[in-house]
PDB file of N, CA and C in Angstrom:
ATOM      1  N   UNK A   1       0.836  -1.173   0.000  1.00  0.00           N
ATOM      2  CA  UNK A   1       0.000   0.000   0.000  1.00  0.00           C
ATOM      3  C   UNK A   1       0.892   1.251   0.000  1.00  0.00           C
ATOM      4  N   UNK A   2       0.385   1.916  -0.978  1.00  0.00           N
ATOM      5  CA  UNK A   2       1.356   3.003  -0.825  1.00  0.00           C
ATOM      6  C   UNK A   2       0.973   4.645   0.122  1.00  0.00           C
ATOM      7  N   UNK A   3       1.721   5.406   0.248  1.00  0.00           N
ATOM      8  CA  UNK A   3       1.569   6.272   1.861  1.00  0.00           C
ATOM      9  C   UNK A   3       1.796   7.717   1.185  1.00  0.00           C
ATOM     10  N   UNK A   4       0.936   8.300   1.331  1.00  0.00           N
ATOM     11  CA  UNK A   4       0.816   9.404   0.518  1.00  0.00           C
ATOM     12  C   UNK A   4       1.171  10.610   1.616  1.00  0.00           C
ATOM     13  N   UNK A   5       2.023  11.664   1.574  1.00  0.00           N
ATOM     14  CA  UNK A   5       2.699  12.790   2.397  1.00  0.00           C
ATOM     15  C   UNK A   5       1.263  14.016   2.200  1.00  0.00           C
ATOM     16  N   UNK A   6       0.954  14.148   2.732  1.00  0.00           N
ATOM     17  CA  UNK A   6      -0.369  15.210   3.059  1.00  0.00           C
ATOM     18  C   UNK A   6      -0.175  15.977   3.786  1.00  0.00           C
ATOM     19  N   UNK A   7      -0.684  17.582   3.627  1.00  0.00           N
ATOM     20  CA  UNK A   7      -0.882  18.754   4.687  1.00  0.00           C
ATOM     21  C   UNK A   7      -2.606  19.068   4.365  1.00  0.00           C
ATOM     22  N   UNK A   8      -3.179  18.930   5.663  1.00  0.00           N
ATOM     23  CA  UNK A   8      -4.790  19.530   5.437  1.00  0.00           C
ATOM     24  C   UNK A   8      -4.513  21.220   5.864  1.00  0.00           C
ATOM     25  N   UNK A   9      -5.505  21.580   5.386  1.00  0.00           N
ATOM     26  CA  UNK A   9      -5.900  23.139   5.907  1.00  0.00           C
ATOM     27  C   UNK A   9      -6.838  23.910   6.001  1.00  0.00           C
ATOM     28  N   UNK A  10      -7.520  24.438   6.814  1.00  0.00           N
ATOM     29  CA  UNK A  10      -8.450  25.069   7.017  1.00  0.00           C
ATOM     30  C   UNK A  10      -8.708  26.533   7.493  1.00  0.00           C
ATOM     31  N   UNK A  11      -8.935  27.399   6.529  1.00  0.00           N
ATOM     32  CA  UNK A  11      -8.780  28.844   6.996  1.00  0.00           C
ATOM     33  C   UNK A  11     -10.555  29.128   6.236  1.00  0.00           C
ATOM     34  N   UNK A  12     -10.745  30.673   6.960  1.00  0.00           N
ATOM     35  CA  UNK A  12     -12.083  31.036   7.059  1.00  0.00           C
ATOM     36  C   UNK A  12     -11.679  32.863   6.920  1.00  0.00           C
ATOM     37  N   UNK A  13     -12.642  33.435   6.029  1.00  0.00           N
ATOM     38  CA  UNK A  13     -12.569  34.934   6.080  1.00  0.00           C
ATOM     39  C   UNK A  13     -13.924  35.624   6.571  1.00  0.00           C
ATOM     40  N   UNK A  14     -13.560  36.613   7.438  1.00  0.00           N
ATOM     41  CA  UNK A  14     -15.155  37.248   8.269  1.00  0.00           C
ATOM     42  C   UNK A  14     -14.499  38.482   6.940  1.00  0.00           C
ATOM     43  N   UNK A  15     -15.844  38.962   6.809  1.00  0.00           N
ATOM     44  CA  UNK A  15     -16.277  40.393   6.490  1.00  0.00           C
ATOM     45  C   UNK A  15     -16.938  41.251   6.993  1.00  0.00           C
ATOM     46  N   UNK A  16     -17.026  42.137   7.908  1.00  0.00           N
ATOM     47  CA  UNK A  16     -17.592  42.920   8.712  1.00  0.00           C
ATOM     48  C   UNK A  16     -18.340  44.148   8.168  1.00  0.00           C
ATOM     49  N   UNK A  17     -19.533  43.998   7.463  1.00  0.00           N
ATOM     50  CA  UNK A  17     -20.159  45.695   7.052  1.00  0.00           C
ATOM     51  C   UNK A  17     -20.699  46.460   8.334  1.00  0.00           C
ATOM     52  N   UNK A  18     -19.890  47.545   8.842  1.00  0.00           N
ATOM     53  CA  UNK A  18     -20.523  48.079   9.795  1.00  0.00           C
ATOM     54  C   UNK A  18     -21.718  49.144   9.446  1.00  0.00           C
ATOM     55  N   UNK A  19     -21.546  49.328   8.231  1.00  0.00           N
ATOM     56  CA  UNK A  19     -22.674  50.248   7.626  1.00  0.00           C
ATOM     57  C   UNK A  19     -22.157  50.638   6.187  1.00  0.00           C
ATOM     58  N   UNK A  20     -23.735  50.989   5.684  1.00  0.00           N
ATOM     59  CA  UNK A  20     -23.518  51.084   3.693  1.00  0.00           C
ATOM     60  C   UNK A  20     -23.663  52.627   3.548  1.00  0.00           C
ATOM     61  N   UNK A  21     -22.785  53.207   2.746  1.00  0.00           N
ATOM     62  CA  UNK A  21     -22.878  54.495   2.612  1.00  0.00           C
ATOM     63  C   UNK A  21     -23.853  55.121   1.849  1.00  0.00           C
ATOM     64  N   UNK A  22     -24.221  54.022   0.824  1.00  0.00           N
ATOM     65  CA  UNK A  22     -25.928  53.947   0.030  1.00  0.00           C
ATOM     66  C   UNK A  22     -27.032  54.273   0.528  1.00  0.00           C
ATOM     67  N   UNK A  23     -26.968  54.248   1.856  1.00  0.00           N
ATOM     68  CA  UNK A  23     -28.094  53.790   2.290  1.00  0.00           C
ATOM     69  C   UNK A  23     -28.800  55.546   2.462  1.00  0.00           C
ATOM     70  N   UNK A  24     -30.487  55.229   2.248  1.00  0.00           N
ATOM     71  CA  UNK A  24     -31.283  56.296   2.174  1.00  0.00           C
ATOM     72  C   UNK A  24     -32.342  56.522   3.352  1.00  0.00           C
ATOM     73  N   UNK A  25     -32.913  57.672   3.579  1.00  0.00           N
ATOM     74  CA  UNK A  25     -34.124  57.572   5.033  1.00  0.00           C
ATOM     75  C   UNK A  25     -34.866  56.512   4.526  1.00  0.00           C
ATOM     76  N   UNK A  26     -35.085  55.751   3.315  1.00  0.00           N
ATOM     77  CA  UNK A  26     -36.597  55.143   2.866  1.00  0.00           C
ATOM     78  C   UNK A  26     -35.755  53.929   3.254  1.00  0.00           C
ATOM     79  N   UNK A  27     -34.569  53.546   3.343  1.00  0.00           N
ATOM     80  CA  UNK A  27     -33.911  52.233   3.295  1.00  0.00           C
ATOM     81  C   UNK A  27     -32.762  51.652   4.631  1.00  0.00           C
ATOM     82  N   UNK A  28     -32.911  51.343   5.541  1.00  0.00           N
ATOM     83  CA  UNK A  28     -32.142  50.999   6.371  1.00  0.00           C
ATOM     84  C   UNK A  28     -31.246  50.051   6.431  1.00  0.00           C
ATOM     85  N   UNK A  29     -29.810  49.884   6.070  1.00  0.00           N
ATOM     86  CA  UNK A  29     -29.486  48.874   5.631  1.00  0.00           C
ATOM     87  C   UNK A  29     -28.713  48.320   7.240  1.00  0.00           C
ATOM     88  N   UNK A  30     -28.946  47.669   7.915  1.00  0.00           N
ATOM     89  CA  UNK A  30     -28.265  46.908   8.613  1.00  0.00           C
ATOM     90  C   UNK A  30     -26.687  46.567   8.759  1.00  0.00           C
ATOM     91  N   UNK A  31     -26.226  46.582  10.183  1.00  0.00           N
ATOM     92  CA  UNK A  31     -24.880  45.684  10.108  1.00  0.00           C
ATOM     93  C   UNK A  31     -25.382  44.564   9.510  1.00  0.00           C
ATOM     94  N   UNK A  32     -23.987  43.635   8.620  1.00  0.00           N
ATOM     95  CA  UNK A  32     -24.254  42.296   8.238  1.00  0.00           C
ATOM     96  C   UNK A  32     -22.429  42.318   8.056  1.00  0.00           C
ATOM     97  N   UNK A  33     -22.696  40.708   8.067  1.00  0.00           N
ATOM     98  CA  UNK A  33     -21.316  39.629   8.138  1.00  0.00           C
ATOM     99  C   UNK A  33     -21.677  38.936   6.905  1.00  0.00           C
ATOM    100  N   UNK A  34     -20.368  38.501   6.379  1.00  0.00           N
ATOM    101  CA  UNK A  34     -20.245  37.136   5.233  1.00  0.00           C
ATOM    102  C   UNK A  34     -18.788  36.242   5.559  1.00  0.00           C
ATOM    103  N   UNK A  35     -19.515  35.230   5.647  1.00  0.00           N
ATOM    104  CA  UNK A  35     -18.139  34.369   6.082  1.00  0.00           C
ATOM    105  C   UNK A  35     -17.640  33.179   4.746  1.00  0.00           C
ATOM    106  N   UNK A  36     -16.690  33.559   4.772  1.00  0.00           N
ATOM    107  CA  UNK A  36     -15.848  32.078   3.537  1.00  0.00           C
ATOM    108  C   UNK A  36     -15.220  31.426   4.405  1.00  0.00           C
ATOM    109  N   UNK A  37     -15.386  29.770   4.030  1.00  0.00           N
ATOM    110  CA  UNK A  37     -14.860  29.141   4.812  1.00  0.00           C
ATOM    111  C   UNK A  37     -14.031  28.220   3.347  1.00  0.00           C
ATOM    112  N   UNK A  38     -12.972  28.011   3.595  1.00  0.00           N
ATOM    113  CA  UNK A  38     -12.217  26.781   2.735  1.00  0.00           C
ATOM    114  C   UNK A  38     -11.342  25.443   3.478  1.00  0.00           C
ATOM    115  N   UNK A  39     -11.207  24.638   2.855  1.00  0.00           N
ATOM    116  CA  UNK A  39     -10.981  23.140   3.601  1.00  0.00           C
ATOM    117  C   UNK A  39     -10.045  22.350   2.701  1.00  0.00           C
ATOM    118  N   UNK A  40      -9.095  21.969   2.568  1.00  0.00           N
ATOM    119  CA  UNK A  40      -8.260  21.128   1.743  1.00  0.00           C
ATOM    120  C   UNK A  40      -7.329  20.391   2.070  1.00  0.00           C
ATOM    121  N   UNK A  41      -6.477  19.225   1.018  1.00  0.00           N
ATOM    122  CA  UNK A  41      -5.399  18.742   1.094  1.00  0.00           C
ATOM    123  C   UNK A  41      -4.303  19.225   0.258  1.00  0.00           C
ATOM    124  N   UNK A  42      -3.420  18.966   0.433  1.00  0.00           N
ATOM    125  CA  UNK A  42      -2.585  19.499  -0.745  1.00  0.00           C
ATOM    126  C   UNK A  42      -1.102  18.000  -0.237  1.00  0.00           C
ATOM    127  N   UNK A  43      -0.715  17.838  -1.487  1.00  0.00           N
ATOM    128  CA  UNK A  43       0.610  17.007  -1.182  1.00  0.00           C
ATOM    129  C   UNK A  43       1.725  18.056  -0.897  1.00  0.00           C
ATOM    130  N   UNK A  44       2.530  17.350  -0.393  1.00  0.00           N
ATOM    131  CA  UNK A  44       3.845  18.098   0.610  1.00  0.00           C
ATOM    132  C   UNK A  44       4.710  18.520  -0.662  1.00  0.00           C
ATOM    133  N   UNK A  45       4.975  17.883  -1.682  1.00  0.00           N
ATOM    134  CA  UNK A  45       5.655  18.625  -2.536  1.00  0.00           C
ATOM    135  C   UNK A  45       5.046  19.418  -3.596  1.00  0.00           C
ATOM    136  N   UNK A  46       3.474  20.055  -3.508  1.00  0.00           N
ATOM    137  CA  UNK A  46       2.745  20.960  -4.013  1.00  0.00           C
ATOM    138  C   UNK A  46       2.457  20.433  -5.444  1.00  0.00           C
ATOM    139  N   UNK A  47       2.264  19.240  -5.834  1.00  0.00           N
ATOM    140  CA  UNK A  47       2.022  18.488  -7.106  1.00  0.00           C
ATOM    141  C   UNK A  47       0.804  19.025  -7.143  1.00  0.00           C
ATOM    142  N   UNK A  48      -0.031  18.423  -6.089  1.00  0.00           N
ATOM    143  CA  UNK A  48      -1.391  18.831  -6.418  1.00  0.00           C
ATOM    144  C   UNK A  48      -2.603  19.076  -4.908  1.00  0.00           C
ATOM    145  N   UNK A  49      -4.209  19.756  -5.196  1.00  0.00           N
ATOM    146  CA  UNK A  49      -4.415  20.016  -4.100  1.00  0.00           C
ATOM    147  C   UNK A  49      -5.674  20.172  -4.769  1.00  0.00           C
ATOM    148  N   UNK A  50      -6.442  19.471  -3.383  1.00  0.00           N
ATOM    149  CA  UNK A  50      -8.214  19.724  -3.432  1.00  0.00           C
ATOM    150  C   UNK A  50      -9.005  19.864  -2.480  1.00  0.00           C
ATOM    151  N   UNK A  51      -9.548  20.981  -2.611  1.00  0.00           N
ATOM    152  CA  UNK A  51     -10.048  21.944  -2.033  1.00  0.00           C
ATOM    153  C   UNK A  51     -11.758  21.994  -2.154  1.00  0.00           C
ATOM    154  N   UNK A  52     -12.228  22.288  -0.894  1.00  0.00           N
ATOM    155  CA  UNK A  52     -13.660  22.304  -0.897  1.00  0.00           C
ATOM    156  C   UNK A  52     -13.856  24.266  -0.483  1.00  0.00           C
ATOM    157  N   UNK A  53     -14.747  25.033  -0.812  1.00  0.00           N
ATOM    158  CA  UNK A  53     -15.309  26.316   0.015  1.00  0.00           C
ATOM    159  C   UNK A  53     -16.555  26.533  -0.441  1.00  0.00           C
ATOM    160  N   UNK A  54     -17.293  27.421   0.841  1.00  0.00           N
ATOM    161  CA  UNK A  54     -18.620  27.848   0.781  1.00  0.00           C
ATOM    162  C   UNK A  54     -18.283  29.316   1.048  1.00  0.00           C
ATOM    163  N   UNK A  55     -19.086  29.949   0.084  1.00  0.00           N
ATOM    164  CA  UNK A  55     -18.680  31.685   0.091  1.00  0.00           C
ATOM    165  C   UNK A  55     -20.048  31.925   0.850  1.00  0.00           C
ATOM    166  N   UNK A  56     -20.224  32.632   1.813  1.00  0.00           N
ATOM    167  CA  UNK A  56     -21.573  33.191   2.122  1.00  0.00           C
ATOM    168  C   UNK A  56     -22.231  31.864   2.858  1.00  0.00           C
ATOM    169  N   UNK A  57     -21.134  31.617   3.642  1.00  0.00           N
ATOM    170  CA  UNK A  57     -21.255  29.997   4.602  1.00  0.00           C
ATOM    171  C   UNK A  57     -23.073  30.060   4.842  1.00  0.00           C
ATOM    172  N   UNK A  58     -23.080  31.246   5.645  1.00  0.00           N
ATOM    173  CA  UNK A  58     -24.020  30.781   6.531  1.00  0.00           C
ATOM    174  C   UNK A  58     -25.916  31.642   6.095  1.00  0.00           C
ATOM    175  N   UNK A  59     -25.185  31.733   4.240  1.00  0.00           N
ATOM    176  CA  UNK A  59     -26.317  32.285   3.613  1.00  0.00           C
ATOM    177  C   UNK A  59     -27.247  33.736   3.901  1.00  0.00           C
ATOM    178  N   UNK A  60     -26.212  34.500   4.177  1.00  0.00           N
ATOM    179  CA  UNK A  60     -26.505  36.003   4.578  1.00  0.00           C
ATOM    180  C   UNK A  60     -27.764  36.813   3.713  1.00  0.00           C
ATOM    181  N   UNK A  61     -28.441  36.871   3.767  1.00  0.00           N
ATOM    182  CA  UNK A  61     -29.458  37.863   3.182  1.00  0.00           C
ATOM    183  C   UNK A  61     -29.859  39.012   3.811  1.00  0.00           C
ATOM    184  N   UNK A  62     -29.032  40.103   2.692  1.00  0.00           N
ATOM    185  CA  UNK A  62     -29.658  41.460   3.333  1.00  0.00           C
ATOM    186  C   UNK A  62     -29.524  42.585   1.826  1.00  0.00           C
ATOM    187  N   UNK A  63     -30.195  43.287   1.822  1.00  0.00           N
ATOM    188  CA  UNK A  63     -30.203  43.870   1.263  1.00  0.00           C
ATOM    189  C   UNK A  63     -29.495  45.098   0.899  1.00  0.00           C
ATOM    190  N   UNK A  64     -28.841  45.275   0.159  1.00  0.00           N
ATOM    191  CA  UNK A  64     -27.906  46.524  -0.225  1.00  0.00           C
ATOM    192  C   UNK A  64     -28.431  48.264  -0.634  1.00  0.00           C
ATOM    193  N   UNK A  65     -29.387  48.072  -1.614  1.00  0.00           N
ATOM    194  CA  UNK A  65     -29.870  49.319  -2.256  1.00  0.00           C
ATOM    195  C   UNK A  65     -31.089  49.052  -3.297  1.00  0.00           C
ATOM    196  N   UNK A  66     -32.074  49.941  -3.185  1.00  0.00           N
ATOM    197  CA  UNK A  66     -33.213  49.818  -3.364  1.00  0.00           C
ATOM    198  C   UNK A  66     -33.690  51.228  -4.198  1.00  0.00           C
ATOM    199  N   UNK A  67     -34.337  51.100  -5.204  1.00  0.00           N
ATOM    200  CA  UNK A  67     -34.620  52.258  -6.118  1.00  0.00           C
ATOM    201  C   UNK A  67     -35.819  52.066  -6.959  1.00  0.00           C
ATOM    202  N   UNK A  68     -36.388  52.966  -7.084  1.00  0.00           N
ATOM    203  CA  UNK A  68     -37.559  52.877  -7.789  1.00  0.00           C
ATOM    204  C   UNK A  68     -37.241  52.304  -9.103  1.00  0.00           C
ATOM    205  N   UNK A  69     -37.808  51.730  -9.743  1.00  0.00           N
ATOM    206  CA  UNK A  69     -37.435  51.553 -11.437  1.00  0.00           C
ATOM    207  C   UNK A  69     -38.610  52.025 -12.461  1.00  0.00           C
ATOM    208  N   UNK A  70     -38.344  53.153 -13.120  1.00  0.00           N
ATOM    209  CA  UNK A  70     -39.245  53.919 -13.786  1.00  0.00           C
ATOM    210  C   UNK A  70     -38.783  53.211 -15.334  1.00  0.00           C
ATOM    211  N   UNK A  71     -40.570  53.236 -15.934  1.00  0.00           N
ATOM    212  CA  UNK A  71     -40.279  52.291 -17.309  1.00  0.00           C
ATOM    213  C   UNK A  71     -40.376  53.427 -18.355  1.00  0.00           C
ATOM    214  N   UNK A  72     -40.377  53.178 -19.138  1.00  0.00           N
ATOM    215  CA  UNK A  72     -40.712  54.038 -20.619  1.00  0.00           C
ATOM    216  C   UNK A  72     -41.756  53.904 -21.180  1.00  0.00           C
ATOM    217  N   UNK A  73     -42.953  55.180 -21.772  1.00  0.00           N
ATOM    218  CA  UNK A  73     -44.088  54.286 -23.287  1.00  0.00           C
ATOM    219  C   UNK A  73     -43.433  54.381 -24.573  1.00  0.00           C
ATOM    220  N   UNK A  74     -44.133  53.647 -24.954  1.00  0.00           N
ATOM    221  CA  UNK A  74     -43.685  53.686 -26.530  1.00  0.00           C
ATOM    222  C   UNK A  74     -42.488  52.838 -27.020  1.00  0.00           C
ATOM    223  N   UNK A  75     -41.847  53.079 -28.251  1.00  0.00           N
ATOM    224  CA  UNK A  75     -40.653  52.000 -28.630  1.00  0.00           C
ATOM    225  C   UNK A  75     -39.432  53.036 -28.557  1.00  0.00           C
ATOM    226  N   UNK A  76     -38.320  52.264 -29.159  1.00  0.00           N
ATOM    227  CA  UNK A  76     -37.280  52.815 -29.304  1.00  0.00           C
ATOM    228  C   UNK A  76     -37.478  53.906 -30.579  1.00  0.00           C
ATOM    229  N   UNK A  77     -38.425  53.822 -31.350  1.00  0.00           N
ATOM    230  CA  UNK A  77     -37.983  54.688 -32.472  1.00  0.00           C
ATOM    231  C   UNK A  77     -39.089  55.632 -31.891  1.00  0.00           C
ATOM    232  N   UNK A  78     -39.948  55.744 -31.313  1.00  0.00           N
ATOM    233  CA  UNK A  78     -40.867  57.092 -30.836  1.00  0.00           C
ATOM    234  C   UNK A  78     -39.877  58.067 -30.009  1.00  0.00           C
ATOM    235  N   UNK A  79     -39.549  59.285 -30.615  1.00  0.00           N
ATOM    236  CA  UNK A  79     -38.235  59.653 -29.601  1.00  0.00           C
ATOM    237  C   UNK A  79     -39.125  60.277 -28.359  1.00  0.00           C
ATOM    238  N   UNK A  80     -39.810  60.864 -28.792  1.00  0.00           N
ATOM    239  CA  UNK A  80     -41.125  61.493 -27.709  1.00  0.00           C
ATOM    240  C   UNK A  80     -41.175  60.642 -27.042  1.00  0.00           C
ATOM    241  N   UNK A  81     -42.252  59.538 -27.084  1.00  0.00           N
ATOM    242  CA  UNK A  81     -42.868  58.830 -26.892  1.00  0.00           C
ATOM    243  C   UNK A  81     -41.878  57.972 -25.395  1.00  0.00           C
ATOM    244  N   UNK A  82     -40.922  57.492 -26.028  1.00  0.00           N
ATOM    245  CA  UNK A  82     -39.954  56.793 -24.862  1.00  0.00           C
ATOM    246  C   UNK A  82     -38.994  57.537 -23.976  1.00  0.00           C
ATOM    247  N   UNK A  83     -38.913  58.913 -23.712  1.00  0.00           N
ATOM    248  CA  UNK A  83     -38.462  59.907 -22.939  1.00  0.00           C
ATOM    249  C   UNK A  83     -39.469  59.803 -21.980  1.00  0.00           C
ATOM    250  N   UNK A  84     -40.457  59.340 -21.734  1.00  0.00           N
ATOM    251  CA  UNK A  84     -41.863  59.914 -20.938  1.00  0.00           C
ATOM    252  C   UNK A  84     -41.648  58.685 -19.728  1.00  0.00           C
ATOM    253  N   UNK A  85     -41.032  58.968 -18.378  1.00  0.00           N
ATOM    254  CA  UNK A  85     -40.984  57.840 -17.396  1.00  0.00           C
ATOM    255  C   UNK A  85     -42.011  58.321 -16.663  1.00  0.00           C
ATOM    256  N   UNK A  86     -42.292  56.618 -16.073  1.00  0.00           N
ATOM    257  CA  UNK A  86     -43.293  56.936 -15.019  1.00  0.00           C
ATOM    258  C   UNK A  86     -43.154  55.629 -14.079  1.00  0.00           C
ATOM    259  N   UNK A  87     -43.600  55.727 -12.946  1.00  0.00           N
ATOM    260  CA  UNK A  87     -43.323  54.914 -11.832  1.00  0.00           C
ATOM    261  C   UNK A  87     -43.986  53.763 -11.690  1.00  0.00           C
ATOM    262  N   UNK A  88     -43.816  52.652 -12.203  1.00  0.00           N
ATOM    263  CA  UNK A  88     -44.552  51.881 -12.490  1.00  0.00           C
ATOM    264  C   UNK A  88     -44.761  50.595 -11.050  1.00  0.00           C
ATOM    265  N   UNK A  89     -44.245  51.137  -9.808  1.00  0.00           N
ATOM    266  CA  UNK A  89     -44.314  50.458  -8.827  1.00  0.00           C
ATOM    267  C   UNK A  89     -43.517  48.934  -8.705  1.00  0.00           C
ATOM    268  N   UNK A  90     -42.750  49.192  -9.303  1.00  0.00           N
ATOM    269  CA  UNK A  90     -41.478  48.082  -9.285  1.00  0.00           C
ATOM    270  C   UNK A  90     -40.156  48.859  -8.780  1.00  0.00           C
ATOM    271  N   UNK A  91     -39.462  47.622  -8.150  1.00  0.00           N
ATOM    272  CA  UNK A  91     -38.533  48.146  -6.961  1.00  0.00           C
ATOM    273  C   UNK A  91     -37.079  47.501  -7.759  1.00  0.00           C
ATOM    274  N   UNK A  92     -36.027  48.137  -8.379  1.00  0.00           N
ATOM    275  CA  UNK A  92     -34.929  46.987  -8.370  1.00  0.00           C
ATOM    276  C   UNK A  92     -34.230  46.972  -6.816  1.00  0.00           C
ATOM    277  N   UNK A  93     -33.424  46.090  -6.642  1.00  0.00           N
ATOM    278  CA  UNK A  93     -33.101  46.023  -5.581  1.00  0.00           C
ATOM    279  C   UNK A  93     -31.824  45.269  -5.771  1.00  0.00           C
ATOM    280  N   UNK A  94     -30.676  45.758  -4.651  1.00  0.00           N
ATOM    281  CA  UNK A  94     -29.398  44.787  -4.944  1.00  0.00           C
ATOM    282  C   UNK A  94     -28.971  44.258  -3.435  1.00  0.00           C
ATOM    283  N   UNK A  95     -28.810  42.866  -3.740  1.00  0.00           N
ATOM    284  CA  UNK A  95     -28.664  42.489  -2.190  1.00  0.00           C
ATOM    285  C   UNK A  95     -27.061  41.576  -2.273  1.00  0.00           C
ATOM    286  N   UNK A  96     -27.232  41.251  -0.957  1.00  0.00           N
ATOM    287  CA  UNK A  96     -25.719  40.279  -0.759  1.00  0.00           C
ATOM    288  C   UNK A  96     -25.982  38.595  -1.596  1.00  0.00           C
ATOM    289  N   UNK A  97     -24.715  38.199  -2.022  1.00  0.00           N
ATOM    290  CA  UNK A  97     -24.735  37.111  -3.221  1.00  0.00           C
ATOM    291  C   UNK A  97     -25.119  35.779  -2.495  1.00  0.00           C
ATOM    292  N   UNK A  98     -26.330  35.309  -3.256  1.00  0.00           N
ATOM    293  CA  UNK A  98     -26.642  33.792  -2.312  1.00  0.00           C
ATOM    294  C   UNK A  98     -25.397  33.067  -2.067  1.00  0.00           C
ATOM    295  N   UNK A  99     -25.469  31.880  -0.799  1.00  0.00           N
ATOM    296  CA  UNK A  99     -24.336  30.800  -0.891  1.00  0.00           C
ATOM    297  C   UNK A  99     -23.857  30.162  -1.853  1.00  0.00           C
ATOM    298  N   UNK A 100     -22.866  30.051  -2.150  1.00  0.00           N
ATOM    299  CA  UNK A 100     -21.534  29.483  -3.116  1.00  0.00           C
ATOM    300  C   UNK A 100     -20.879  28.479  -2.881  1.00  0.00           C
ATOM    301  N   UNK A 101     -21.572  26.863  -2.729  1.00  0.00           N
ATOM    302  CA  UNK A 101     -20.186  26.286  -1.900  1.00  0.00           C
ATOM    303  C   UNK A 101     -19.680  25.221  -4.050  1.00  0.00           C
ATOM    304  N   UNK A 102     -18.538  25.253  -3.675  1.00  0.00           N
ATOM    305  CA  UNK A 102     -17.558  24.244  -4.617  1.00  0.00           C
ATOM    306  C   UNK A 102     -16.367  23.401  -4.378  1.00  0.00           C
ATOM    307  N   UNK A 103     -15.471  23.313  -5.500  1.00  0.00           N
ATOM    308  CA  UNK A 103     -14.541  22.488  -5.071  1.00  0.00           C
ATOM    309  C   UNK A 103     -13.474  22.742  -6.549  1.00  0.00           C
ATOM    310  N   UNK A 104     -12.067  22.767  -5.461  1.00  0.00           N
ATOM    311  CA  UNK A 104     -10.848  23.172  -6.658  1.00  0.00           C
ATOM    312  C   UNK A 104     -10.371  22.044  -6.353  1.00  0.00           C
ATOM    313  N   UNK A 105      -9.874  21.526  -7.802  1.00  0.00           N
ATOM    314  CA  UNK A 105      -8.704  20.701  -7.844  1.00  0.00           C
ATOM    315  C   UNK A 105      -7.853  21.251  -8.678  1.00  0.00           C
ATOM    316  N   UNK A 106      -6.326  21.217  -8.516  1.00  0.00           N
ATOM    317  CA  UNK A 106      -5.304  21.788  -9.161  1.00  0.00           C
ATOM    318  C   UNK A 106      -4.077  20.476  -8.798  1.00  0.00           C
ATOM    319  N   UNK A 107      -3.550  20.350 -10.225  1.00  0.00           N
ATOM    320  CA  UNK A 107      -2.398  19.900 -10.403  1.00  0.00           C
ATOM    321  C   UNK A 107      -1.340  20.469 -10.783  1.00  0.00           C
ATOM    322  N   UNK A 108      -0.038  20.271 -10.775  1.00  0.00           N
ATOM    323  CA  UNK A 108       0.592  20.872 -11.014  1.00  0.00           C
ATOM    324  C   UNK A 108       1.901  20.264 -12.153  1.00  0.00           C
ATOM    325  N   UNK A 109       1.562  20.344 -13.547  1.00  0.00           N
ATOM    326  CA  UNK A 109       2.331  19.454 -14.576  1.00  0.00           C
ATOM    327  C   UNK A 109       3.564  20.173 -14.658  1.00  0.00           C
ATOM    328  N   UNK A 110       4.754  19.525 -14.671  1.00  0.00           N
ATOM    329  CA  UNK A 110       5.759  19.767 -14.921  1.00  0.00           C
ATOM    330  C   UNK A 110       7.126  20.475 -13.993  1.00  0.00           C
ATOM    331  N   UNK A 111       7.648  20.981 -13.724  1.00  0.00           N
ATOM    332  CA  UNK A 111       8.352  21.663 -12.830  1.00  0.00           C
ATOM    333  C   UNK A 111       7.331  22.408 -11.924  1.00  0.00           C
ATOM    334  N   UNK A 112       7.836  22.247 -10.725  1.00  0.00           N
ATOM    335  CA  UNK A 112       7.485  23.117  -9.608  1.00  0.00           C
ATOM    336  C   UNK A 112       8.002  23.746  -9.188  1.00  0.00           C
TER     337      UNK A 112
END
């Protein structure tokens, strides 16, 4: 049986928003956290290494910035016509990125 030389590792990144500079009286954006966590092996002489991480471990949802979204009438060729906005009661909105988990494998061909 053959005996394979291994280093595991496990490191994790906090992100701390203490506050969004976006933010408006109509919109309160909250402290929020995002944590990455990563997990791997790698061989001792760096041939090769595989790796597991989850970005947004613990699935953070919050919201970033919030704005009315005003539509247009008419088409593109009415020049009148599609200058004319109006509030059509739709919100875009940009929030923090759902959870991410994957997995790297990397080899390493040839000189190291």
């Amino acid at each position: 049986m053959e005996h394979f030389d291994v280093d595991g590792f496990v490191r994790g990144l906090l992100t701390y928003y203490p506050q969004n500079n976006r933010q408006t009286p109509a919109l309160v954006i909250n402290n929020y956290s995002l944590v990455n966590l990563y997990a791997g092996v790698r061989s001792q002489d760096g041939a090769w290494e595989f790796s597991l991480f989850a970005k947004n471990a613990f699935n953070a949802n919050q919201v970033l910035d919030q704005a009315a979204s005003p539509i247009s009438l008419g088409s593109t060729q009415a020049v009148f016509a599609s200058q004319i906005p109006l509030n059509a009661g739709y919100v875009q909105s940009v929030s923090t990125r759902e959870r991410e988990v994957g997995v790297n494998v990397r080899y390493a061909f040839g000189s190291r």
